[in-house]
C-alpha atoms as a PDB file:
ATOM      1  CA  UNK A   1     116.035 111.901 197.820  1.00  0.00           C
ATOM      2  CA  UNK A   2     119.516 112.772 196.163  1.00  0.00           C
ATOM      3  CA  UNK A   3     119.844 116.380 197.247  1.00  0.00           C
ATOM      4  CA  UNK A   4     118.815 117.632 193.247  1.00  0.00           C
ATOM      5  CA  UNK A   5     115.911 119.941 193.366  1.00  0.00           C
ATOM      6  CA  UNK A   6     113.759 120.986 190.283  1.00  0.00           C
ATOM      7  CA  UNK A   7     111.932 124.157 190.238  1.00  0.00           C
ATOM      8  CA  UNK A   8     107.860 124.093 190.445  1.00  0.00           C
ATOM      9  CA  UNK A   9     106.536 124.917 186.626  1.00  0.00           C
ATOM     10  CA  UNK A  10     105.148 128.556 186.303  1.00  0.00           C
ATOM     11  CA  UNK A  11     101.825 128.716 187.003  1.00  0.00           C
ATOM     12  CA  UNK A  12      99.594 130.705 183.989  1.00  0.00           C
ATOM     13  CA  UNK A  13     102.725 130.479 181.232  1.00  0.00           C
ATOM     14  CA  UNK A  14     101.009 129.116 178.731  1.00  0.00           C
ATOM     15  CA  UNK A  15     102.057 128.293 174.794  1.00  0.00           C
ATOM     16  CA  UNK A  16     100.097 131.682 173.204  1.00  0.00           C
ATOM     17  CA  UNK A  17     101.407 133.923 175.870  1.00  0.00           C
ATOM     18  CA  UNK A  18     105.180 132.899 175.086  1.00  0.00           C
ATOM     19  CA  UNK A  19     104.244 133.257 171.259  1.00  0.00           C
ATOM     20  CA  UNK A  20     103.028 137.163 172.172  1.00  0.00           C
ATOM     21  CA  UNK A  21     106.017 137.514 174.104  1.00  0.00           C
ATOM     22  CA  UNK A  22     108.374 136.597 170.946  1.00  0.00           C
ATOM     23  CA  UNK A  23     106.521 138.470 168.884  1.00  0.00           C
ATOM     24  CA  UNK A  24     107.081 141.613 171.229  1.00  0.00           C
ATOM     25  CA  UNK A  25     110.664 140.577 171.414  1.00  0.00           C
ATOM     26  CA  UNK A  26     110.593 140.354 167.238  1.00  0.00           C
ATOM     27  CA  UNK A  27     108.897 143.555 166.959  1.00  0.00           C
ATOM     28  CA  UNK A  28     111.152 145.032 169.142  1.00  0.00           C
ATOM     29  CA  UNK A  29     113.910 144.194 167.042  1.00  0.00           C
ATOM     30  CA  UNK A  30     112.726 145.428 163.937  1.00  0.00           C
ATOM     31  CA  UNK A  31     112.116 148.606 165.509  1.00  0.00           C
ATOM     32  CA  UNK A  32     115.985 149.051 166.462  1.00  0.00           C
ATOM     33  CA  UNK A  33     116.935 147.731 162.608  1.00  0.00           C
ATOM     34  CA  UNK A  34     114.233 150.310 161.173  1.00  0.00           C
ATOM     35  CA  UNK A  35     116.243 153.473 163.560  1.00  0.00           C
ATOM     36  CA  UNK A  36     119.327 151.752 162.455  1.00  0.00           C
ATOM     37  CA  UNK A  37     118.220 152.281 158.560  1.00  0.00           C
ATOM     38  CA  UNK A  38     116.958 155.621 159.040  1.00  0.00           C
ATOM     39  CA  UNK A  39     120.441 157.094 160.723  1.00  0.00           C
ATOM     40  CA  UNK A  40     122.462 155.216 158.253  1.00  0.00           C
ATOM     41  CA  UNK A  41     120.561 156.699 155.507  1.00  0.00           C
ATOM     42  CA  UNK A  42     120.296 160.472 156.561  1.00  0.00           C
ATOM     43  CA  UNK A  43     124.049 159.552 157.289  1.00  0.00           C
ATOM     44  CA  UNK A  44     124.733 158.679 153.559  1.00  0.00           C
ATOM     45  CA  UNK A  45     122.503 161.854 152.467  1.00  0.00           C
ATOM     46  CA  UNK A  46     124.427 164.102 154.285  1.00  0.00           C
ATOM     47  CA  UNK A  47     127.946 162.759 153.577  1.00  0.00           C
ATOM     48  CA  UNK A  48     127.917 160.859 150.361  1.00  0.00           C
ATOM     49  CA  UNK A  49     125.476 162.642 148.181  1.00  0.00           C
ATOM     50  CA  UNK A  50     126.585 165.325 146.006  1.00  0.00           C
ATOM     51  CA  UNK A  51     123.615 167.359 145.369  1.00  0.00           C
ATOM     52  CA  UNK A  52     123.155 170.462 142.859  1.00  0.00           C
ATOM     53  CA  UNK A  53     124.061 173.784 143.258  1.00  0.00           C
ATOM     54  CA  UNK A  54     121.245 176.111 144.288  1.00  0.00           C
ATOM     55  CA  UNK A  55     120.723 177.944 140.588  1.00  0.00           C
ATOM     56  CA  UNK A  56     121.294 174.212 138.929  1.00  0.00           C
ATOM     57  CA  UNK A  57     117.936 173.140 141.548  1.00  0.00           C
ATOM     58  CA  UNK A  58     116.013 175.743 140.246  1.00  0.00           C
ATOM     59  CA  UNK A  59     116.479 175.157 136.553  1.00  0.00           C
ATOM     60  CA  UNK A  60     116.267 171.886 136.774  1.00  0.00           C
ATOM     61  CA  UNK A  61     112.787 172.604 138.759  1.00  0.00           C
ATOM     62  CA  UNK A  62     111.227 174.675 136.009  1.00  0.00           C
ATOM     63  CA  UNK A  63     112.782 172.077 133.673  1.00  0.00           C
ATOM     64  CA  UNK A  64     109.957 169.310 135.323  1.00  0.00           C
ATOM     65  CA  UNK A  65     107.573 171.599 135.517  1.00  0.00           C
ATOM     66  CA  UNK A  66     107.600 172.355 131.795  1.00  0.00           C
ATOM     67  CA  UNK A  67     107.863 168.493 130.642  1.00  0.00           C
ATOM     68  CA  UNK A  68     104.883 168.029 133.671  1.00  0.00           C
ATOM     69  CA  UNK A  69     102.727 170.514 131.807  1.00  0.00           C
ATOM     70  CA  UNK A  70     103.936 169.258 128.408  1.00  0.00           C
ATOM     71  CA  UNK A  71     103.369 165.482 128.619  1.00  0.00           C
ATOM     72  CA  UNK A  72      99.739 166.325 130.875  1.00  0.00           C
ATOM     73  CA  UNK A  73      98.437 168.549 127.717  1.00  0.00           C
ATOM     74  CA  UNK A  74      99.852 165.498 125.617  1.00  0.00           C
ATOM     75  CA  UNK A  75      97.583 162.898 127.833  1.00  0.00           C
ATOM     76  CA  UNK A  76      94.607 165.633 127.653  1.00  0.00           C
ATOM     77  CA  UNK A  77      94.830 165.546 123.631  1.00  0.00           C
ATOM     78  CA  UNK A  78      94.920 162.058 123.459  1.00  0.00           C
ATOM     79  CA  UNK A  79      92.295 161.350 125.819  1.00  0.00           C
ATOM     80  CA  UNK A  80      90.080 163.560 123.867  1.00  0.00           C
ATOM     81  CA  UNK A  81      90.810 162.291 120.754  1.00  0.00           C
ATOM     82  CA  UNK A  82      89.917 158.798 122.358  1.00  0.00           C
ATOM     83  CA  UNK A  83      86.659 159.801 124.245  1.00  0.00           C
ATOM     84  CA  UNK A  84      85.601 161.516 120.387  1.00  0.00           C
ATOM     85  CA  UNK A  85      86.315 158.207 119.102  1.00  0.00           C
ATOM     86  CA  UNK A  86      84.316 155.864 121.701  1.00  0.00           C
ATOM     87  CA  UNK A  87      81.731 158.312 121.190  1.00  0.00           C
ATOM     88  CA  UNK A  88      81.110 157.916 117.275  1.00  0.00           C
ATOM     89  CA  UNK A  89      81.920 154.589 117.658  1.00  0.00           C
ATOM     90  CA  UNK A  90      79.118 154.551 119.513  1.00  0.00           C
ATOM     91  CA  UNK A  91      76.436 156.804 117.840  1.00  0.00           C
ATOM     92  CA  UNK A  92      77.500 154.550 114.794  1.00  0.00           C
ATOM     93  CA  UNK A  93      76.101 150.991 116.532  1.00  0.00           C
ATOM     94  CA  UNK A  94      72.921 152.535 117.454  1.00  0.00           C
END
């Protein structure tokens, strides 16, 4: 004997329970990146964004709201024009 020693192999470690282990480990450190994102973003909202005044929010608000209801009447008209179509079209093969 020369005196080196090696240590006895763990018992039970096998190759799919170091995989879990890195994945853990993996998950782990997406979890930290993800909080990371999430303060540097509210970060940049609060210091870096210049957002509208409170009257300028509210017209702009009723602003969507009118085009909302102006472009979904738009779609309804259409659509009916459309389903009258199919529908002729279809009396007419019969």
């Amino acid at each position: 004997m020369s005196g080196v020693r090696f240590s006895q192999p763990v018992q039970g470690t096998s190759s799919a329970t170091i995989s879990k282990l890195n994945k853990i480990q993996i998950n782990a450190n997406n979890i930290v990146k993800m909080i990371e994102y999430i303060k540097e973003s509210f970060e940049e909202l609060k210091n870096n964004v210049s957002w509208p005044t409170w009257p300028q929010g509210q017209s702009l608000t009723v602003l969507v709201a009118l085009f909302s209801i102006i472009f979904s009447l738009a779609i309804w008209g259409v659509d009916t024009v459309f389903a009258r179509v199919v529908e002729l079209y279809f009396n007419w093969i019969k």
